[in-house]
N, C-alpha and C. Protein backbone atom coordinates (compact mmCIF):
# COMPACT_ATOMS: atom_id res chain seq x y z
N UNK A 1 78.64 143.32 56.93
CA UNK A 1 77.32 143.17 57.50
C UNK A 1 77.34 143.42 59.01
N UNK A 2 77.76 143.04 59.82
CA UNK A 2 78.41 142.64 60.88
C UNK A 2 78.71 144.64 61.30
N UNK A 3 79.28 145.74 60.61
CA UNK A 3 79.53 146.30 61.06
C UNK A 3 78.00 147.78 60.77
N UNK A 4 77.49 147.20 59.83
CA UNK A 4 75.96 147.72 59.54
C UNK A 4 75.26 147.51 61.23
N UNK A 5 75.16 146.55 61.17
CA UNK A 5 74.38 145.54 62.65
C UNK A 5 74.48 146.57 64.08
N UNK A 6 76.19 146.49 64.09
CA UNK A 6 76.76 147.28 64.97
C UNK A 6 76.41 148.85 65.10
N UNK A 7 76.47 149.41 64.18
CA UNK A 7 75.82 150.63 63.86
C UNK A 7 74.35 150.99 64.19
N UNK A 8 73.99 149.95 63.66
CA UNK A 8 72.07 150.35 64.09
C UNK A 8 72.25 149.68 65.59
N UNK A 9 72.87 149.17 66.11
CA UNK A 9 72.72 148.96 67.55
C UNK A 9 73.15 149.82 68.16
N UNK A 10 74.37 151.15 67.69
CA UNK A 10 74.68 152.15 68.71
C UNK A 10 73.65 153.33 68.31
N UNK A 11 73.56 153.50 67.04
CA UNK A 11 72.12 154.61 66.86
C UNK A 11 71.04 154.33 67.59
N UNK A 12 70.33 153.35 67.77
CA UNK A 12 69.02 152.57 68.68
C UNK A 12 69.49 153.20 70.08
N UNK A 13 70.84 152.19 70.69
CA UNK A 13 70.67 152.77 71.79
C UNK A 13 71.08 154.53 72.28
N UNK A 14 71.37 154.84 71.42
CA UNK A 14 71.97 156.53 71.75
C UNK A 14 70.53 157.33 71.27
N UNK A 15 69.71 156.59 70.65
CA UNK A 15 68.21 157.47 70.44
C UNK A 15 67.37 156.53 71.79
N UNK A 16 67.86 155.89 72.49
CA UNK A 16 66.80 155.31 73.97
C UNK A 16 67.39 156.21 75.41
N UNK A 17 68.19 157.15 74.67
CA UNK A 17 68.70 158.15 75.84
C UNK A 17 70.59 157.57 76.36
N UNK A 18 71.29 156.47 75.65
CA UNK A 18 72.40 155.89 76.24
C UNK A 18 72.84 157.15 75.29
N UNK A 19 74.04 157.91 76.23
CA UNK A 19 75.46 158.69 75.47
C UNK A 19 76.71 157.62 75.30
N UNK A 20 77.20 158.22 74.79
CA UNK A 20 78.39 157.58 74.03
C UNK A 20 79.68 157.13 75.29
N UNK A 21 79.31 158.09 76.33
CA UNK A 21 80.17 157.82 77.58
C UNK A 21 80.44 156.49 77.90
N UNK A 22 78.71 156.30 77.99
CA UNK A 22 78.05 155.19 79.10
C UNK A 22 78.08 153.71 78.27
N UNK A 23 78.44 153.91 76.70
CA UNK A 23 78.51 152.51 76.05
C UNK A 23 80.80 152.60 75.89
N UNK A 24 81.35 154.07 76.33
CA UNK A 24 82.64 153.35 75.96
C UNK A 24 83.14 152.60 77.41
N UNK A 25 84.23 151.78 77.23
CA UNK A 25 84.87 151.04 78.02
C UNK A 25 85.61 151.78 78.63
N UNK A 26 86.20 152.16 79.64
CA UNK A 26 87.59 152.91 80.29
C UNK A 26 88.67 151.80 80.57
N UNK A 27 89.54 152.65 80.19
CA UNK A 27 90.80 151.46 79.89
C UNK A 27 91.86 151.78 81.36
N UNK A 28 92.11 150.62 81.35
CA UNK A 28 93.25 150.54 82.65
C UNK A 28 93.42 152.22 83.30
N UNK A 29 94.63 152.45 81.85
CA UNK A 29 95.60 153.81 81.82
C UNK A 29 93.78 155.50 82.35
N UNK A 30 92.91 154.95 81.94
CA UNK A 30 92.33 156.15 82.06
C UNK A 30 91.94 156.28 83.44
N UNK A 31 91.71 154.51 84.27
CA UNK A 31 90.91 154.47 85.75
C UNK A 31 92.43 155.00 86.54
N UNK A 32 93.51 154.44 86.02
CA UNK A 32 94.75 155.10 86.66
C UNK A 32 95.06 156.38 86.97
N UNK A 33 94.38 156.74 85.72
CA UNK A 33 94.66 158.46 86.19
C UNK A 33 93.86 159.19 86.68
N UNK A 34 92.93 159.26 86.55
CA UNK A 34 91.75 159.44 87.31
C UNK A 34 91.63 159.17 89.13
N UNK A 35 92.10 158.25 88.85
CA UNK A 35 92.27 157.98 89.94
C UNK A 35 93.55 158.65 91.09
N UNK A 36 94.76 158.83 90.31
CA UNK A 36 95.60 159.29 91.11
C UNK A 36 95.57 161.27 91.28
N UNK A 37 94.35 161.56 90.58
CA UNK A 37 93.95 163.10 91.40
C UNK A 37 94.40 163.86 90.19
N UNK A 38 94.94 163.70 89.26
CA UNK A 38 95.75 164.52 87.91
C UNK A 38 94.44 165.59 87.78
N UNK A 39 94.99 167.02 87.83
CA UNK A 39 93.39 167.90 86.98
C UNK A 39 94.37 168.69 86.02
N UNK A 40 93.71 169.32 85.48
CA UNK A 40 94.05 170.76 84.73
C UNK A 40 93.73 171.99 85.20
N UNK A 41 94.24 172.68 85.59
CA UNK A 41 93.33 174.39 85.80
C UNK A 41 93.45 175.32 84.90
N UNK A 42 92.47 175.31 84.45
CA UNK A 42 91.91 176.53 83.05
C UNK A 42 92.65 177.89 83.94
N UNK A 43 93.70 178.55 83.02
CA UNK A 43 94.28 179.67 83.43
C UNK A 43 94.00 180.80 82.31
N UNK A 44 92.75 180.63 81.35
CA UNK A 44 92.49 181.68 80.45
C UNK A 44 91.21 182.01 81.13
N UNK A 45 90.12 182.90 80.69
CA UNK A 45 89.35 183.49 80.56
C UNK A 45 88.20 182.96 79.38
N UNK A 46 87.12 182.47 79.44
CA UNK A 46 86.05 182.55 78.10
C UNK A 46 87.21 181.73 77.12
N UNK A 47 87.54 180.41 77.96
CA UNK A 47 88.14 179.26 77.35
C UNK A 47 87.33 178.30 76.91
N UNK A 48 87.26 178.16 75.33
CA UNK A 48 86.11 177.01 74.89
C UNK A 48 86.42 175.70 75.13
N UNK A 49 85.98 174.86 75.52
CA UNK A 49 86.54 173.36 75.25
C UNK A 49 85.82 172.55 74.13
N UNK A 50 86.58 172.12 73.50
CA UNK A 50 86.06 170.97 72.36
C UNK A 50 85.56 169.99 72.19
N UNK A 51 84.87 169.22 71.25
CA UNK A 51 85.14 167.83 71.23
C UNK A 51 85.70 166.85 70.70
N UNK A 52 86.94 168.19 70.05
CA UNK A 52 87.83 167.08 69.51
C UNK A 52 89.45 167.65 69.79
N UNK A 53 90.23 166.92 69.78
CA UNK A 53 91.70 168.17 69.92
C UNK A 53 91.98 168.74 68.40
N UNK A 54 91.42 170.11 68.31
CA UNK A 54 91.67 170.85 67.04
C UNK A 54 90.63 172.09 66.66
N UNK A 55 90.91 172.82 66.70
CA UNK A 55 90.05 174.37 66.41
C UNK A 55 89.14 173.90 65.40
N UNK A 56 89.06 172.50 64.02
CA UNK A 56 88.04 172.27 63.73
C UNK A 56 86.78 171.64 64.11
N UNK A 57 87.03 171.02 65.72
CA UNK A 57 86.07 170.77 66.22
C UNK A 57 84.53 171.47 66.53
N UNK A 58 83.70 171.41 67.34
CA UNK A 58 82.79 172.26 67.48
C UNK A 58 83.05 172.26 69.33
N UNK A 59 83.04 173.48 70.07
CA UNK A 59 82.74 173.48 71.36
C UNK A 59 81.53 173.54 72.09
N UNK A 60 82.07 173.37 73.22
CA UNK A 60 80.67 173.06 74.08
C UNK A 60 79.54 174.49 74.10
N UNK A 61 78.72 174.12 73.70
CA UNK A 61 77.76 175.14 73.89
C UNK A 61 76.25 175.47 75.00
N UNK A 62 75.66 176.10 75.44
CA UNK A 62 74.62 176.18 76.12
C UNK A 62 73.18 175.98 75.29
N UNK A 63 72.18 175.60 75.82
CA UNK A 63 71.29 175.08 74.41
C UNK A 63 70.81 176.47 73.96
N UNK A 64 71.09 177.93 74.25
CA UNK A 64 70.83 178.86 73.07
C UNK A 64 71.93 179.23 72.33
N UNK A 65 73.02 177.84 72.11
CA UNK A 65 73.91 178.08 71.19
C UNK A 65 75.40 178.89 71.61
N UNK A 66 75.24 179.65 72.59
CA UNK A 66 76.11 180.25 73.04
C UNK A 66 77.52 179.11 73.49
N UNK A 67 78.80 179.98 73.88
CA UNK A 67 79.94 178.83 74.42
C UNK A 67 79.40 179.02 76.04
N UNK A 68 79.72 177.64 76.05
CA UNK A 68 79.92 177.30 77.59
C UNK A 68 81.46 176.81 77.80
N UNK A 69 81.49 177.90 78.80
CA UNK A 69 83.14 177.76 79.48
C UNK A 69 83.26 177.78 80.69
N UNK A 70 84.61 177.05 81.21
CA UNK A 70 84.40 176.89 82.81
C UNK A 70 85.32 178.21 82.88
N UNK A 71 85.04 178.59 84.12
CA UNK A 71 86.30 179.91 84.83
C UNK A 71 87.25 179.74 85.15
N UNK A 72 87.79 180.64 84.72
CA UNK A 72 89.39 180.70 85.23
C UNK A 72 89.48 180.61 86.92
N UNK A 73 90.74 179.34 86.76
CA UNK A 73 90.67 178.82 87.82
C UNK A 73 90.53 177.52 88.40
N UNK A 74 89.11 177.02 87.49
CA UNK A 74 88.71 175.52 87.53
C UNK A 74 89.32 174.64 87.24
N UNK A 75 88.99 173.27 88.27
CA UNK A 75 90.31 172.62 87.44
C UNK A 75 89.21 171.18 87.20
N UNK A 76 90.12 170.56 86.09
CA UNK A 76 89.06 169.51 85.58
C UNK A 76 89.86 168.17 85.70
N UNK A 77 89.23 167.48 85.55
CA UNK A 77 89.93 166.14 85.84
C UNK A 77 90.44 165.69 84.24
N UNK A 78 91.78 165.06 84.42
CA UNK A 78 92.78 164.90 83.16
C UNK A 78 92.49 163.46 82.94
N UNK A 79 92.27 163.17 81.55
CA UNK A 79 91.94 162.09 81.06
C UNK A 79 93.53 161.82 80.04
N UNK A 80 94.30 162.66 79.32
CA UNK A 80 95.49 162.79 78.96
C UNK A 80 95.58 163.69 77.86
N UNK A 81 96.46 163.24 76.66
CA UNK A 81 96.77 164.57 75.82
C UNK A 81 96.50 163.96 74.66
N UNK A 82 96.67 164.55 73.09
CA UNK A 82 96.20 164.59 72.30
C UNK A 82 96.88 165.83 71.09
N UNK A 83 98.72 165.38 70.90
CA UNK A 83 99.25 166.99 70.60
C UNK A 83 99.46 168.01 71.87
N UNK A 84 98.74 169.25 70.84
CA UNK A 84 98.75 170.65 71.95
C UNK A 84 97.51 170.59 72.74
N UNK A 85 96.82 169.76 72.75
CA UNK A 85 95.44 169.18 73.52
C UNK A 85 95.82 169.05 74.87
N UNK A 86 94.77 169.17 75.81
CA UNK A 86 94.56 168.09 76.99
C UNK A 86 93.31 167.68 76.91
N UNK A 87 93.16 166.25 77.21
CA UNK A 87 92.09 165.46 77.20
C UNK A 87 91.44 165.81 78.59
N UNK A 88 90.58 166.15 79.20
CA UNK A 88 89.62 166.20 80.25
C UNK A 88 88.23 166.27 80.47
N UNK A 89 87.69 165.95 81.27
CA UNK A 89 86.59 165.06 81.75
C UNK A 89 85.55 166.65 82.59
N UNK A 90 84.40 166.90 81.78
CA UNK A 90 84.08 168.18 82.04
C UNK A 90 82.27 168.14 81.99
N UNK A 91 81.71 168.19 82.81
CA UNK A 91 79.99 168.54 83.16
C UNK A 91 79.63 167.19 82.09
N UNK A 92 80.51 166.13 82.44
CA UNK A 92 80.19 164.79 82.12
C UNK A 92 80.28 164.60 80.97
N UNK A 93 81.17 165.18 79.74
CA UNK A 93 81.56 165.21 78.75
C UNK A 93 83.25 164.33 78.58
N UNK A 94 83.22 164.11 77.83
CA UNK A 94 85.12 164.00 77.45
C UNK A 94 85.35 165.33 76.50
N UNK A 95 86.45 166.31 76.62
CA UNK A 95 86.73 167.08 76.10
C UNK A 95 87.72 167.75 75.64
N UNK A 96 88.34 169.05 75.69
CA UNK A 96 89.53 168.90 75.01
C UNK A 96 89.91 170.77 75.24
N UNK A 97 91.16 170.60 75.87
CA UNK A 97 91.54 172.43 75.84
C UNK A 97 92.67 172.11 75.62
N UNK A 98 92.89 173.79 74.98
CA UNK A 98 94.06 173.73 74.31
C UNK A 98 95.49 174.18 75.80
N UNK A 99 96.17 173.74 75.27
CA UNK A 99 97.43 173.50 76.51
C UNK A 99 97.59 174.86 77.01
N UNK A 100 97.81 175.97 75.94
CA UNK A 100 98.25 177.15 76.10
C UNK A 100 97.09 178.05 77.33
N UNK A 101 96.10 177.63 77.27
CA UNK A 101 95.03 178.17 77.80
C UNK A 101 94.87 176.76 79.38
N UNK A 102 95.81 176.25 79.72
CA UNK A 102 95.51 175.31 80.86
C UNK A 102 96.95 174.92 81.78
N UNK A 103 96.93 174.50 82.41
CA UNK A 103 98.35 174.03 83.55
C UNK A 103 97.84 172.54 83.95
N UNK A 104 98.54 171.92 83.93
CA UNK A 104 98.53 170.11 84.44
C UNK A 104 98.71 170.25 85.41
N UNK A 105 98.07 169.38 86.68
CA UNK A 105 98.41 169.52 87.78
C UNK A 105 98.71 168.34 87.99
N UNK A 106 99.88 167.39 89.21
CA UNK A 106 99.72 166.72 89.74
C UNK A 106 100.40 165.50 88.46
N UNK A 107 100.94 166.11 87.27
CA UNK A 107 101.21 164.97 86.66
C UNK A 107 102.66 163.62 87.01
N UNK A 108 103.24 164.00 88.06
CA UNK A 108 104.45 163.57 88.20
C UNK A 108 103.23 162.05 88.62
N UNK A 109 101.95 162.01 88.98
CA UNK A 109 101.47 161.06 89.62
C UNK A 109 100.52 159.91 88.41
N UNK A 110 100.33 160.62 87.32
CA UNK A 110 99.87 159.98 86.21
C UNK A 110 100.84 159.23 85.61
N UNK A 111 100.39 157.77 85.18
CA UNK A 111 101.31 156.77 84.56
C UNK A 111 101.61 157.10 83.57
N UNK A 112 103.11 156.88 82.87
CA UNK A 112 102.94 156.61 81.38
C UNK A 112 103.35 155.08 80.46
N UNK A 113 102.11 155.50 79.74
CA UNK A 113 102.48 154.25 79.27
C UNK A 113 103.41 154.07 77.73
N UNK A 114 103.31 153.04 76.91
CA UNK A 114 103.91 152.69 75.50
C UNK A 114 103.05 151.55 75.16
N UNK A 115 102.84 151.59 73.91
CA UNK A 115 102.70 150.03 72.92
C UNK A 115 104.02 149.53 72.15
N UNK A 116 104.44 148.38 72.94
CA UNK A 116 105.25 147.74 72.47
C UNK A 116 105.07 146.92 71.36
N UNK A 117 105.91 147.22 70.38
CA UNK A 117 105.32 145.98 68.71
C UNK A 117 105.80 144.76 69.03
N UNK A 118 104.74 143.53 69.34
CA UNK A 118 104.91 142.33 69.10
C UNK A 118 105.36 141.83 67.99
N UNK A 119 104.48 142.07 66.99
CA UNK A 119 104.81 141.22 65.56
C UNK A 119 105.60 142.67 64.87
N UNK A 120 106.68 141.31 63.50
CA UNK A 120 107.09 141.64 62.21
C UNK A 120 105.87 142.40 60.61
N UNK A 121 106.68 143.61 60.70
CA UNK A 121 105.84 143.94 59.25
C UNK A 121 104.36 144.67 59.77
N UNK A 122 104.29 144.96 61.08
CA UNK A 122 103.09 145.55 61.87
C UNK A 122 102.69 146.90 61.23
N UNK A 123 101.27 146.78 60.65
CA UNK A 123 101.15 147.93 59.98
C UNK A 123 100.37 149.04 60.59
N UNK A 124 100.54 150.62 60.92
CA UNK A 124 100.26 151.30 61.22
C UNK A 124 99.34 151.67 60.38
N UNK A 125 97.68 152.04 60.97
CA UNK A 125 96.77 152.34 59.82
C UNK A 125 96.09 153.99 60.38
N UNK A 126 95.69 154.74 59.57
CA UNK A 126 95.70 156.24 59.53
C UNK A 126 93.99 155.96 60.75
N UNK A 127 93.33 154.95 60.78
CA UNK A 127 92.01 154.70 61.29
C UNK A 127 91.83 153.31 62.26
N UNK A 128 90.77 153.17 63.48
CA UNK A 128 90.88 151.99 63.93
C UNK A 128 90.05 150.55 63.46
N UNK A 129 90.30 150.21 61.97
CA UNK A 129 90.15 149.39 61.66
C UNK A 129 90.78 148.71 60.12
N UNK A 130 90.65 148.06 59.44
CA UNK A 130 91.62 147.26 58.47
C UNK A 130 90.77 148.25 57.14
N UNK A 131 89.60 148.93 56.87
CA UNK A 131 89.09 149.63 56.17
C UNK A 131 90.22 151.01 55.53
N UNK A 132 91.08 151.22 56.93
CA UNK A 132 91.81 152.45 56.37
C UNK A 132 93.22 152.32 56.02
N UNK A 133 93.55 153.38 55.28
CA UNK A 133 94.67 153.03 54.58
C UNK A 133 95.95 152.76 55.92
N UNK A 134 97.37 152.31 55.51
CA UNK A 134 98.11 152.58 56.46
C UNK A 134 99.36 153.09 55.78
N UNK A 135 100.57 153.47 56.46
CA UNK A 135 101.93 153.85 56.51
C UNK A 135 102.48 153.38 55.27
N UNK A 136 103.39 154.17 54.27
CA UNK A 136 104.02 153.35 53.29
C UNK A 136 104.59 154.93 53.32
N UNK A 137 106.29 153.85 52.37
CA UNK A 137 107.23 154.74 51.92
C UNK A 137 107.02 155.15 51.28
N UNK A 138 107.95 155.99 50.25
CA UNK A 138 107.02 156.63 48.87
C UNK A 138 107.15 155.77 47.55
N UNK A 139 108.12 154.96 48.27
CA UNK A 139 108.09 153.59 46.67
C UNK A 139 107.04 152.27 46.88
N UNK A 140 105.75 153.02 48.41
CA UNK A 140 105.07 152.21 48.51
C UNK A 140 104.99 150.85 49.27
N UNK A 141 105.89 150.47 49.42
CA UNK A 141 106.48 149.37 50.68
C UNK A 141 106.22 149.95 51.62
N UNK A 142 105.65 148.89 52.63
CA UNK A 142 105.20 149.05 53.96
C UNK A 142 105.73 149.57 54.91
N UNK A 143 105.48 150.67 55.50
CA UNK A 143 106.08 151.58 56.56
C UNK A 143 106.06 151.11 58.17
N UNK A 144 107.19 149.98 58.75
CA UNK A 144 106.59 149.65 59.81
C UNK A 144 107.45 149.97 61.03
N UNK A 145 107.14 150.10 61.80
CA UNK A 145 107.88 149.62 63.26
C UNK A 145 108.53 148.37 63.38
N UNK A 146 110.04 148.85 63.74
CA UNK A 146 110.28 147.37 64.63
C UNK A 146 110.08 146.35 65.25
N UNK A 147 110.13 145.26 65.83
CA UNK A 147 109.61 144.47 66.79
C UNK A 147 109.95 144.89 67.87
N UNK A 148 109.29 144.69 69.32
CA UNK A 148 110.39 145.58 70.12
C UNK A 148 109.88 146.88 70.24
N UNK A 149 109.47 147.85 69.67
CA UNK A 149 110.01 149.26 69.08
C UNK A 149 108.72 149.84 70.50
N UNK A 150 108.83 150.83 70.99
CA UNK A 150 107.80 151.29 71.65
C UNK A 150 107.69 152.90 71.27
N UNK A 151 106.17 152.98 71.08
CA UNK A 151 105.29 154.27 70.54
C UNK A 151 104.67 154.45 71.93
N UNK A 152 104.86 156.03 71.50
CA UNK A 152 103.40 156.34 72.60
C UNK A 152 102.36 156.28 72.44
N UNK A 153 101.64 155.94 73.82
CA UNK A 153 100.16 155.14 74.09
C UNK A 153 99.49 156.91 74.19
N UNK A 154 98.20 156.94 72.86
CA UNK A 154 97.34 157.86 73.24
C UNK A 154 96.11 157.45 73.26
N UNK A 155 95.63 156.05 73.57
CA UNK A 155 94.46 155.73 73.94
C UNK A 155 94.35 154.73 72.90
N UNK A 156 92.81 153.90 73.33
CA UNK A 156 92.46 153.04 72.68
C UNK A 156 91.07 153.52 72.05
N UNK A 157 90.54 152.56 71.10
CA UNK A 157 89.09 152.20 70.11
C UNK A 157 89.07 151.01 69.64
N UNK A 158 88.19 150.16 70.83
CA UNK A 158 87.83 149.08 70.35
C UNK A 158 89.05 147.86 70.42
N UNK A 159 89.20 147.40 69.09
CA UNK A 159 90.56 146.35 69.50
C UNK A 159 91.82 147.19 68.83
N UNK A 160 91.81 148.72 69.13
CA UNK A 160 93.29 148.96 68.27
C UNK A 160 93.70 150.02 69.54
N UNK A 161 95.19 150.05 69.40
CA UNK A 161 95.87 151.27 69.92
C UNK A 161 96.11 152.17 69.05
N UNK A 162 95.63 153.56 69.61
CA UNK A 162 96.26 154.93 69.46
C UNK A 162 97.46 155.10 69.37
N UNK A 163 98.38 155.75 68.65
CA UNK A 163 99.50 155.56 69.09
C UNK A 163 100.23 156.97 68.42
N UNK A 164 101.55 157.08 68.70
CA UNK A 164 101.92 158.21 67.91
C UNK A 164 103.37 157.52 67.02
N UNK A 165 103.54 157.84 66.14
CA UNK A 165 105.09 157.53 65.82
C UNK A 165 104.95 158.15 64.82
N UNK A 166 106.41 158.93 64.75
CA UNK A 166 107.25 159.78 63.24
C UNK A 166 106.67 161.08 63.33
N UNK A 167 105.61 161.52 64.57
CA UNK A 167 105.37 162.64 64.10
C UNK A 167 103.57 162.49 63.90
N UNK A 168 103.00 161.69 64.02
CA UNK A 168 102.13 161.65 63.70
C UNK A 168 101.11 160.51 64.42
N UNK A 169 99.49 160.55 64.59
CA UNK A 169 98.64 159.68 64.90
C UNK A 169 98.53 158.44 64.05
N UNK A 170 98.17 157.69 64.74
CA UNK A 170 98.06 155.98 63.90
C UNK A 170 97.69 155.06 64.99
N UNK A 171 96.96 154.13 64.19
CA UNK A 171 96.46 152.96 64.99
C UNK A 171 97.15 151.52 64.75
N UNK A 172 97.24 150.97 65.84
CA UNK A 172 97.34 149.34 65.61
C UNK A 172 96.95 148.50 66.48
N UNK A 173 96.52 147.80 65.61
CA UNK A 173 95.83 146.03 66.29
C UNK A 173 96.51 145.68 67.11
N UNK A 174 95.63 145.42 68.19
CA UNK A 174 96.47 144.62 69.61
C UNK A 174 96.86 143.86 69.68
N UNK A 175 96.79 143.06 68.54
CA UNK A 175 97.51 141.68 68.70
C UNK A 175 98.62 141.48 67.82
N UNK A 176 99.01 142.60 67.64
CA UNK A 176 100.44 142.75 67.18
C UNK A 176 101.31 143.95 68.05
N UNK A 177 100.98 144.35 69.01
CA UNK A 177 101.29 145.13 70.13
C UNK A 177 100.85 144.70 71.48
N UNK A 178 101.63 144.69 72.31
CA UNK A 178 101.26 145.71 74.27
C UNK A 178 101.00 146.62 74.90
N UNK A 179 100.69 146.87 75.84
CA UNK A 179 100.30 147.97 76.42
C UNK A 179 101.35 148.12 77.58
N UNK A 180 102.72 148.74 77.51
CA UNK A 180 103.55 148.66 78.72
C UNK A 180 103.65 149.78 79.32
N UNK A 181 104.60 149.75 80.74
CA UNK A 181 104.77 151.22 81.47
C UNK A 181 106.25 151.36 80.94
């Protein structure tokens, strides 16, 4: 019920003119980097950016549908990565170019971080909430991280970390993880 509620409260306010920007939170790691000057400079030509990291996304377009791309040259402010992605911050969008088509600037000055696993038996779930499936071997037993064990930090949603391990995206509850440097 509770997550119905939630829903018609972000549809309401995203039809009273609020974007999705202006209701997410920025987390420590994103005011950090941002802050310490990190950009990207687009080194292709009629480079699309996304809104998601993956060619099945849809890119930014102009409202007669056309792509809108910045020029070679431009550099955008780095929000982080995502894979062969870079995450960056573009005509007030969050967005997404592909690496091959961009250069990092300035990263020796961006933090990195890890989620450290607090708890035993911590389950990695494919989504950020207890709705989606998670990690298992193939005889079905629970696929977990160590205690201890540190993954890389690719952002947060809500109360879970992003994370990467084995090769792959996954989320977990914060209260069976940290957020360390």
């Amino acid at each position: 019920m509770k997550t119905i509620q939630k829903t018609i409260m972000i549809v309401a306010l995203l039809l009273m003119g609020y974007t999705t920007k202006a209701l997410a939170l920025e987390t420590p790691r994103v005011q950090e980097i941002q802050q310490s000057g990190t950009t990207v400079t687009v080194t292709g030509n009629s480079v699309r950016l996304r809104v998601g990291p993956g060619l099945d996304y849809d890119f930014l377009k102009w409202s007669n549908g056309t792509a809108r791309c910045p020029k070679k040259g431009e550099k955008l402010n780095y929000l982080g990565e995502s894979g062969d992605w870079y995450k960056v911050s573009y005509a007030g969008q969050t967005l997404y170019i592909f690496k091959q088509y961009a250069k990092l600037n300035g990263a020796a000055t961006a933090p990195t971080y890890k989620v450290q696993i607090t708890g035993t038996g911590v389950r990695l779930r494919f989504g950020p909430g207890l709705d989606y499936g998670y990690l298992v071997w193939e005889n079905g037993a629970t696929r977990s991280p160590k205690k201890g064990e540190k993954l890389t930090y690719l952002g947060e949603e809500g109360d879970w970390y992003k994370v990467s391990y084995a090769g792959s995206e996954f989320y977990v509850f914060k209260s069976y993880a940290k957020l360390v440097k």
